[in-house]
PDB file of N, CA and C in Angstrom:
ATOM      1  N   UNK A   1     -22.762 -62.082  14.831  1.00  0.00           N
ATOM      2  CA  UNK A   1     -21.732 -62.918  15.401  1.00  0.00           C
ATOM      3  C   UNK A   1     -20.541 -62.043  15.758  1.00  0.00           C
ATOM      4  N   UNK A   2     -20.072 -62.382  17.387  1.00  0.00           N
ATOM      5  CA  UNK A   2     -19.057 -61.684  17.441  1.00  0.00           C
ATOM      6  C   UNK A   2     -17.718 -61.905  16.818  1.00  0.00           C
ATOM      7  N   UNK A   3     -16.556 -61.359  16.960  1.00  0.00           N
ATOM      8  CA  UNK A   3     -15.137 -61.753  16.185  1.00  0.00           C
ATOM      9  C   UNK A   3     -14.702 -62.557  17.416  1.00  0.00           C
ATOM     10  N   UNK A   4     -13.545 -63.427  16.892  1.00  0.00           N
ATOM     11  CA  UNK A   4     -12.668 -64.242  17.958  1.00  0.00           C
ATOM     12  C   UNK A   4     -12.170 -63.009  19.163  1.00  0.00           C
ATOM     13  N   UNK A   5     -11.336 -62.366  18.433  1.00  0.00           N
ATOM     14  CA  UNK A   5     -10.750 -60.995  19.384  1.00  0.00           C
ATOM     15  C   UNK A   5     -11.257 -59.734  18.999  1.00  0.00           C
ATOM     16  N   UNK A   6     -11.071 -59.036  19.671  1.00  0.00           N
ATOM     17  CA  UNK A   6     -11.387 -57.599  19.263  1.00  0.00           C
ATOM     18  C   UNK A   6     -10.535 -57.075  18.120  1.00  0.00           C
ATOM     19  N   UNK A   7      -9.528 -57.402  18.019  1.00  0.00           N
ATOM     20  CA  UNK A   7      -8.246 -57.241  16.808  1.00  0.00           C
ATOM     21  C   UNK A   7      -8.970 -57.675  15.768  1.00  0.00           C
ATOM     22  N   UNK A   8      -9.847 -58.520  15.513  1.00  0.00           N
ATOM     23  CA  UNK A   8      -9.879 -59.324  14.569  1.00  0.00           C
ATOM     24  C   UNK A   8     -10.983 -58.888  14.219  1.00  0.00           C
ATOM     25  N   UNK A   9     -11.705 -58.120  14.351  1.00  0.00           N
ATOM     26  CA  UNK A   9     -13.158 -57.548  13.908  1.00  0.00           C
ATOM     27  C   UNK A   9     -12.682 -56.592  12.667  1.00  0.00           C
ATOM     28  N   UNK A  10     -13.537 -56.889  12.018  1.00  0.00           N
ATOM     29  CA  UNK A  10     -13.085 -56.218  10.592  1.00  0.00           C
ATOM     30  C   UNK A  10     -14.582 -55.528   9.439  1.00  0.00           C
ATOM     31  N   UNK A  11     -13.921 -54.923   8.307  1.00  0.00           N
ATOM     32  CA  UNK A  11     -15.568 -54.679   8.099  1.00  0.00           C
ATOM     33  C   UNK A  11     -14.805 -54.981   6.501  1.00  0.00           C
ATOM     34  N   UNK A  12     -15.929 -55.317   5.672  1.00  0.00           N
ATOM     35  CA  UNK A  12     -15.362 -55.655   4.126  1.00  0.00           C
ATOM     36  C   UNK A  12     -16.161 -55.224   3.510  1.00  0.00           C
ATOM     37  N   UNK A  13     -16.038 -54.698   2.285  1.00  0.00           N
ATOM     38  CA  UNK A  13     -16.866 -54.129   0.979  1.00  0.00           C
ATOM     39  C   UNK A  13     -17.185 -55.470   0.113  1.00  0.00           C
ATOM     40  N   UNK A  14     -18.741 -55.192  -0.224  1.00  0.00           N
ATOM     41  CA  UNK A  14     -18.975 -56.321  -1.454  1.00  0.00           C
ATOM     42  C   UNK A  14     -19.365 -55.635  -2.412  1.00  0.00           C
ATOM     43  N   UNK A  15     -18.843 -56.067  -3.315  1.00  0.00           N
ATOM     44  CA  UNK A  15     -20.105 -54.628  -4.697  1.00  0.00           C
ATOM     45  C   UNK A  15     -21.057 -55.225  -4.709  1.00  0.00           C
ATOM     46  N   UNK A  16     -22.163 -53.916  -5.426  1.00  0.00           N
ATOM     47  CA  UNK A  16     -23.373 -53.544  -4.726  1.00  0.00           C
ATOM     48  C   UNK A  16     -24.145 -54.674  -5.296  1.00  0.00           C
ATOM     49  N   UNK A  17     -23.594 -55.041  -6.748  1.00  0.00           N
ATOM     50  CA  UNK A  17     -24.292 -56.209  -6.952  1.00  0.00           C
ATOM     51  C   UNK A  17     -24.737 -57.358  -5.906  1.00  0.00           C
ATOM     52  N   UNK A  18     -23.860 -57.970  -5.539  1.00  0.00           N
ATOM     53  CA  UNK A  18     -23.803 -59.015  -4.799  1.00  0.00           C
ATOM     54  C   UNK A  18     -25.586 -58.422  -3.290  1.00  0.00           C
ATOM     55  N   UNK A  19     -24.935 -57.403  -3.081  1.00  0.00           N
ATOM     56  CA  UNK A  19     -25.819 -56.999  -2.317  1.00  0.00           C
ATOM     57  C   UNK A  19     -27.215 -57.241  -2.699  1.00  0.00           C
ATOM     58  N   UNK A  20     -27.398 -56.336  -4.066  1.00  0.00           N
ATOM     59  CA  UNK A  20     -28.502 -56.890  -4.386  1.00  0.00           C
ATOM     60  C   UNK A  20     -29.355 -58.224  -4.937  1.00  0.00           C
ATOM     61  N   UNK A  21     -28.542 -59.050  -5.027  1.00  0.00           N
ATOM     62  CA  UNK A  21     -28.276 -60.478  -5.285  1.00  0.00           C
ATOM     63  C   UNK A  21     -29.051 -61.193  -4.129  1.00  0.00           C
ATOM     64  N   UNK A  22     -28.087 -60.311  -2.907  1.00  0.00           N
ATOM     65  CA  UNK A  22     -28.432 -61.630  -1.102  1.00  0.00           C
ATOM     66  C   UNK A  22     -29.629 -60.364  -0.931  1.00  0.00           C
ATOM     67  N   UNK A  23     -30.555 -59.666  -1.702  1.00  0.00           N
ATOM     68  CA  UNK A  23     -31.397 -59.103  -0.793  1.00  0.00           C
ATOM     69  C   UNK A  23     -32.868 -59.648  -1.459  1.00  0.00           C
ATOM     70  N   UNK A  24     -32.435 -60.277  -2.832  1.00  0.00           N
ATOM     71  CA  UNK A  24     -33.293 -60.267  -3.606  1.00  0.00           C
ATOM     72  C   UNK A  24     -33.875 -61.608  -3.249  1.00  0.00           C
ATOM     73  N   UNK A  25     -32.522 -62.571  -3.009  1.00  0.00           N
ATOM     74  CA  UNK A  25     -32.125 -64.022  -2.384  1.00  0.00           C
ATOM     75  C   UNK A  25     -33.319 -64.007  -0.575  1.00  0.00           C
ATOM     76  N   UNK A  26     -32.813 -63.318   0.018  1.00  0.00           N
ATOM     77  CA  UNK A  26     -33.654 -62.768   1.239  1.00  0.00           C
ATOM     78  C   UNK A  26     -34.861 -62.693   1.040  1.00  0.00           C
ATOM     79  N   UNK A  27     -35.783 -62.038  -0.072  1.00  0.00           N
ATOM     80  CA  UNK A  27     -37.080 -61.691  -0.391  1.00  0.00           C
ATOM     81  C   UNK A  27     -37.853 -63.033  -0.456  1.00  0.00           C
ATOM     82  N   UNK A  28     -36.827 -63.528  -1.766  1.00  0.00           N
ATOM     83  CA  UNK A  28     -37.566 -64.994  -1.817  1.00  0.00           C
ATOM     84  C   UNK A  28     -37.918 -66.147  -0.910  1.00  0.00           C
ATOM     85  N   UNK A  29     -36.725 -66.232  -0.217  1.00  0.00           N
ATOM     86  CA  UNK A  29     -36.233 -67.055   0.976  1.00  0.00           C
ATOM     87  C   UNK A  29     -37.530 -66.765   1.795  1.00  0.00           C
ATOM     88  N   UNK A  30     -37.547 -65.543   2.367  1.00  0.00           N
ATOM     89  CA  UNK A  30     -38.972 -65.133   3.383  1.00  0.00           C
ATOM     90  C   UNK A  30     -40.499 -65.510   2.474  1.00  0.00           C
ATOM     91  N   UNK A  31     -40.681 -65.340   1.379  1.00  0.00           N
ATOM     92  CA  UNK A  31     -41.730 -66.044   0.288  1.00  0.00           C
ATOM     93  C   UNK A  31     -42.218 -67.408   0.543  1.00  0.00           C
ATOM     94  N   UNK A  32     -40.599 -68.361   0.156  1.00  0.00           N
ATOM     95  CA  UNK A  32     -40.562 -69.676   0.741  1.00  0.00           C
ATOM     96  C   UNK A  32     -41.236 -69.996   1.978  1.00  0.00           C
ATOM     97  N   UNK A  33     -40.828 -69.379   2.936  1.00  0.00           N
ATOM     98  CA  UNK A  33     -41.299 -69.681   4.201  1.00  0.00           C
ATOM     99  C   UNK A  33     -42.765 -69.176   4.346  1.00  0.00           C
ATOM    100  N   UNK A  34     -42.950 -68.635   4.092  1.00  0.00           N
ATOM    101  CA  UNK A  34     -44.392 -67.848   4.504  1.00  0.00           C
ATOM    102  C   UNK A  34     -45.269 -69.527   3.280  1.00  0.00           C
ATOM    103  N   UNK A  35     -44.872 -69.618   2.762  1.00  0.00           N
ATOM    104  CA  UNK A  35     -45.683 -70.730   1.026  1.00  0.00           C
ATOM    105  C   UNK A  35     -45.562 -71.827   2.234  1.00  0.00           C
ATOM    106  N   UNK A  36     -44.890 -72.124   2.554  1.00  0.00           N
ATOM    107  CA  UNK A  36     -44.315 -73.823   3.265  1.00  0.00           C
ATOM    108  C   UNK A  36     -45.093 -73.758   4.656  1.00  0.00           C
ATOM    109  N   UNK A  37     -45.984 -75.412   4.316  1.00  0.00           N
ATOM    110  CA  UNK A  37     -46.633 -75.786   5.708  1.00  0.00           C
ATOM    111  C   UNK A  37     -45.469 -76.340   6.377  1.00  0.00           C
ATOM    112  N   UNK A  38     -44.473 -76.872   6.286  1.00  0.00           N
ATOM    113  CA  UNK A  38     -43.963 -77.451   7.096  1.00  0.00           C
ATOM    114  C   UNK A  38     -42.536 -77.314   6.546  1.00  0.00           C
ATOM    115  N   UNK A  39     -41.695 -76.533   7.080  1.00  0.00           N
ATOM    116  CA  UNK A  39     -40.485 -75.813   6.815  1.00  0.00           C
ATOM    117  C   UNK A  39     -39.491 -75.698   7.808  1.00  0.00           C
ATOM    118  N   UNK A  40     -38.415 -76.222   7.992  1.00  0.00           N
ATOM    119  CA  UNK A  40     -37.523 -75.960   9.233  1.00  0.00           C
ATOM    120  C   UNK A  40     -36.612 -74.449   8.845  1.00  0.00           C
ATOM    121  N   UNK A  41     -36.405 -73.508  10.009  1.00  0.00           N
ATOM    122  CA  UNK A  41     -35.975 -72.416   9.860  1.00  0.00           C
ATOM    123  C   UNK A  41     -35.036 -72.237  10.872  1.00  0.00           C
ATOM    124  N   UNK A  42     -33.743 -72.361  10.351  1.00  0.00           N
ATOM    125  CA  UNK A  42     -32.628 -72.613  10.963  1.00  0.00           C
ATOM    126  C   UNK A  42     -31.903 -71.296  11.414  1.00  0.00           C
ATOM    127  N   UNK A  43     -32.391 -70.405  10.599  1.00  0.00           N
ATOM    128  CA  UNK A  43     -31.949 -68.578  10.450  1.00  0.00           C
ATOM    129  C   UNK A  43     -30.897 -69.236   9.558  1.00  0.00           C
ATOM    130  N   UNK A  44     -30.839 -69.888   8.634  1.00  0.00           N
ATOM    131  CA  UNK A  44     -29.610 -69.683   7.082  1.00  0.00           C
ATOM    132  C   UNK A  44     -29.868 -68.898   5.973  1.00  0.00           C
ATOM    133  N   UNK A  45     -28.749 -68.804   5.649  1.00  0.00           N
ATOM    134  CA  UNK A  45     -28.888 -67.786   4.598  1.00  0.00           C
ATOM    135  C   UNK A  45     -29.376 -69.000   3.133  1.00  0.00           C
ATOM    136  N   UNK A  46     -28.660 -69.892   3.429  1.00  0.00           N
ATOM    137  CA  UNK A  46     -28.529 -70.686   2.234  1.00  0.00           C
ATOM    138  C   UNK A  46     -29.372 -72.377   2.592  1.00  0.00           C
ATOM    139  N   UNK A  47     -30.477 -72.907   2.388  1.00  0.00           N
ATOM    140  CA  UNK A  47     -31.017 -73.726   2.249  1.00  0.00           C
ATOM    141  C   UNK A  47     -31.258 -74.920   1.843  1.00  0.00           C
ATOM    142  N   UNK A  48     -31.882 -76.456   2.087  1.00  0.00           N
ATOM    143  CA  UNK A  48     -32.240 -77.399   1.389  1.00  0.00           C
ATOM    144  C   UNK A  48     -33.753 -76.674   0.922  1.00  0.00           C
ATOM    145  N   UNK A  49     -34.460 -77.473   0.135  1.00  0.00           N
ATOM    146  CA  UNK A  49     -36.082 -76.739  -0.437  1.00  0.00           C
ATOM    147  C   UNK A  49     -37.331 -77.279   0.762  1.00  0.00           C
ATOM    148  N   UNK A  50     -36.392 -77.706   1.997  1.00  0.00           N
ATOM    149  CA  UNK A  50     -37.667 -77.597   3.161  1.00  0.00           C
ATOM    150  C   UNK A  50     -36.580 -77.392   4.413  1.00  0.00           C
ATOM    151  N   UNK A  51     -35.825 -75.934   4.021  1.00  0.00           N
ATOM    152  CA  UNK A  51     -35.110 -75.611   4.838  1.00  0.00           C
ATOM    153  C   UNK A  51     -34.774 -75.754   5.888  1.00  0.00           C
ATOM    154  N   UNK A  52     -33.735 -77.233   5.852  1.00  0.00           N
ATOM    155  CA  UNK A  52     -32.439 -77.823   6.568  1.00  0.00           C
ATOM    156  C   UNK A  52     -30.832 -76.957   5.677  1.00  0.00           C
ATOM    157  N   UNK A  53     -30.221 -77.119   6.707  1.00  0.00           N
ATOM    158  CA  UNK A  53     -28.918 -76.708   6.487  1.00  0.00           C
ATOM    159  C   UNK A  53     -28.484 -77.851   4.837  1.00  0.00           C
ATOM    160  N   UNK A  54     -27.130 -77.148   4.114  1.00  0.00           N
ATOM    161  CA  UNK A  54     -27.157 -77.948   3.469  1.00  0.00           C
ATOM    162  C   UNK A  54     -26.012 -78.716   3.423  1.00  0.00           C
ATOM    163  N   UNK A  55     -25.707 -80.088   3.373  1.00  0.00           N
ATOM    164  CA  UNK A  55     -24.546 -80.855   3.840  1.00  0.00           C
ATOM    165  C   UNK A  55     -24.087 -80.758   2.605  1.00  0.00           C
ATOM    166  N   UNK A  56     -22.368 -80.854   3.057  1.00  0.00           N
ATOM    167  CA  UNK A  56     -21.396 -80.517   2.243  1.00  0.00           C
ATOM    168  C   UNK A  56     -21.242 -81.762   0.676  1.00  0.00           C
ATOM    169  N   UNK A  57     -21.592 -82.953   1.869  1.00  0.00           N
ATOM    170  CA  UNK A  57     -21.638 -84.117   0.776  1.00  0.00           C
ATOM    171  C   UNK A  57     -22.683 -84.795   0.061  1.00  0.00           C
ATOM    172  N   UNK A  58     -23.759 -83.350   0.221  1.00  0.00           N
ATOM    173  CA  UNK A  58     -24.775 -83.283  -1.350  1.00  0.00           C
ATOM    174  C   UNK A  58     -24.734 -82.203  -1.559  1.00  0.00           C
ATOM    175  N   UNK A  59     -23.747 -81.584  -1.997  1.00  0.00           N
ATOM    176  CA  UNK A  59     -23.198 -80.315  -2.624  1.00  0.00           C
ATOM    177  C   UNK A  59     -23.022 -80.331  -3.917  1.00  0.00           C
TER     178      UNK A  59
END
């Protein structure tokens, strides 16, 4: 995704944990999908368990 402006493009550090957290999160996620006959794939990072987006007001 691009930035609003070019000014506004920025780059941020996460510790490495976290990294390995969303990669491990990623592994599974692709698991999920490959297991599931019938799975919507929205490209999210974060999921319902027949991956739809997830609404704020069943959070």
């Amino acid at each position: 995704m691009r930035a609003k402006t070019e000014g506004s493009d920025a780059t941020l550090a996460i510790p490495r944990a976290v990294v390995t957290l969303l990669r491990q999160h990623k592994a599974q996620h692709a698991a999920e999908q490959l297991a599931a006959t019938m799975r919507a794939d929205p490209g999210l990072v974060f999921t319902t368990s027949v991956g739809t987006s997830i609404e704020p007001n069943r959070a």
